[in-house]
Protein backbone atom coordinates (compact mmCIF):
# COMPACT_ATOMS: atom_id res chain seq x y z
CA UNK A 1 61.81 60.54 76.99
CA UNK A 2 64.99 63.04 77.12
CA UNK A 3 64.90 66.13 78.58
CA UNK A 4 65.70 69.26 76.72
CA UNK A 5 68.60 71.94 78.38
CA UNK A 6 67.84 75.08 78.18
CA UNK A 7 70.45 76.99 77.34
CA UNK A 8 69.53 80.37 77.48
CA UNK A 9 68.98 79.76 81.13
CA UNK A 10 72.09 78.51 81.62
CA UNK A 11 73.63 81.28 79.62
CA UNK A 12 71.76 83.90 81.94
CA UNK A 13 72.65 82.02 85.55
CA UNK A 14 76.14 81.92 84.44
CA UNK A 15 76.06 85.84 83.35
CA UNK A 16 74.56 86.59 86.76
CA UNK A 17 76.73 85.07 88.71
CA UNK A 18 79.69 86.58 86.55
CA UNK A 19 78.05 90.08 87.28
CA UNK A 20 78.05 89.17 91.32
CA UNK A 21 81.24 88.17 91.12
CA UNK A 22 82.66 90.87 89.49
CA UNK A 23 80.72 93.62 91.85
CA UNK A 24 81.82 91.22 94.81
CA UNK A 25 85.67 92.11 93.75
CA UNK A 26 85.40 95.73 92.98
CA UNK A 27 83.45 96.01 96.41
CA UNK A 28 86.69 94.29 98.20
CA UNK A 29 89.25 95.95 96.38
CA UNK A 30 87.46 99.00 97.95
CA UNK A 31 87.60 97.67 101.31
CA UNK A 32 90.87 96.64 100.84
CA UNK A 33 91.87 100.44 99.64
CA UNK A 34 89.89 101.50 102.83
CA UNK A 35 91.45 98.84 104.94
CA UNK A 36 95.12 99.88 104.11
CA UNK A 37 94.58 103.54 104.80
CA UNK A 38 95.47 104.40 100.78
CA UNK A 39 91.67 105.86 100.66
CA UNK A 40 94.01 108.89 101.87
CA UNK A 41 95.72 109.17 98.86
CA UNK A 42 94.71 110.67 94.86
CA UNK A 43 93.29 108.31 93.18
CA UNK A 44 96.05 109.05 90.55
CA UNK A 45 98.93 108.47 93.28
CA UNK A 46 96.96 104.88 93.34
CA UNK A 47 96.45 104.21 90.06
CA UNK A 48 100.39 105.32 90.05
CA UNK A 49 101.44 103.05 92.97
CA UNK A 50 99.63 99.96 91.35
CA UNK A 51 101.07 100.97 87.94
CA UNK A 52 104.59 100.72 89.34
CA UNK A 53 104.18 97.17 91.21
CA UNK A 54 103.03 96.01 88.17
CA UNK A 55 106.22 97.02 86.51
CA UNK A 56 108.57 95.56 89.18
CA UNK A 57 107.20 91.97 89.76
CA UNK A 58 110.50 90.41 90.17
CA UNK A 59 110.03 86.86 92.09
CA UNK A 60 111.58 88.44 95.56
CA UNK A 61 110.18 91.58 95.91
CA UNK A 62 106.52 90.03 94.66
CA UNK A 63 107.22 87.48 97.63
CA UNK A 64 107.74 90.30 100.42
CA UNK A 65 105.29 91.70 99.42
CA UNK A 66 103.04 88.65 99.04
CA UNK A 67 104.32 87.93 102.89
CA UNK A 68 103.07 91.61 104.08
CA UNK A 69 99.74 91.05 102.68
CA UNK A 70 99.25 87.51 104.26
CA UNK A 71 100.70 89.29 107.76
CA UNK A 72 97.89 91.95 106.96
CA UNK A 73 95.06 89.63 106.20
CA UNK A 74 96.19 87.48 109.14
CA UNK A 75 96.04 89.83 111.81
CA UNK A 76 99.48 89.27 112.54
CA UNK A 77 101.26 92.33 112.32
CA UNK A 78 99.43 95.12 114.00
CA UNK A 79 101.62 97.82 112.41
CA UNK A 80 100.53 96.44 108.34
CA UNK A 81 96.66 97.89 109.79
CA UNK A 82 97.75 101.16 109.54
CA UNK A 83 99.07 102.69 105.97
CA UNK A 84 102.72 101.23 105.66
CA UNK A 85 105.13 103.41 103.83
CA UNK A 86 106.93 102.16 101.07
CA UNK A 87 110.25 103.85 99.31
CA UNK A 88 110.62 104.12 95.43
CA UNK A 89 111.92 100.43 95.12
CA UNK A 90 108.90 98.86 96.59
CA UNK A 91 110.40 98.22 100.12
CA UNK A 92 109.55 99.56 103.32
CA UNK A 93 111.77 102.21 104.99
CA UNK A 94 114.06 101.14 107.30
CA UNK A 95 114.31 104.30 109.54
CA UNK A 96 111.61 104.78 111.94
CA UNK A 97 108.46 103.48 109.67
CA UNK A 98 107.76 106.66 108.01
CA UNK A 99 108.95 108.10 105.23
CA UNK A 100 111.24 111.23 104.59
CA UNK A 101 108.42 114.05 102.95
């Protein structure tokens, strides 16, 4: 004899796990935030900051900054732990790391 699915408990393992998954990325985008020292900042001046790499995702700027947040992630680059700043045009300063106030 077949066996009848069950559908609705399908339906409701699949929403569950969509639920986990979505709290699992808010809770690492908050790590992240907290990891890269921007916790510092407004949350508008983030919001902002996003906003604005959103808006300039030409190929070679998104791949430097792809390449800082792999040397970030990887451990490589002790000086991407601490809050790197970044000019208007996405790239960081070239003077002494910080940036003019």
């Amino acid at each position: 004899m077949r066996n009848i699915k069950n559908y609705e408990a399908q339906l409701t393992a699949l929403n569950s796990k969509r639920t986990a998954l979505k709290a699992k990325k808010v809770r690492q985008l908050g790590e992240l935030v907290v990891a890269t020292g921007a916790d510092a900042l407004d949350a508008n001046v983030v919001a902002g900051i996003l906003l604005a790499a959103m808006g300039a995702l030409d190929p070679e700027r998104k791949e430097s900054w792809h390449a800082k947040g792999a040397a970030f992630f990887q451990g490589r680059n002790k000086k991407s732990r601490n809050a790197i700043a970044f000019d208007d045009s996405g790239t960081e300063p070239s003077s002494n790391g910080h940036q003019p106030r």
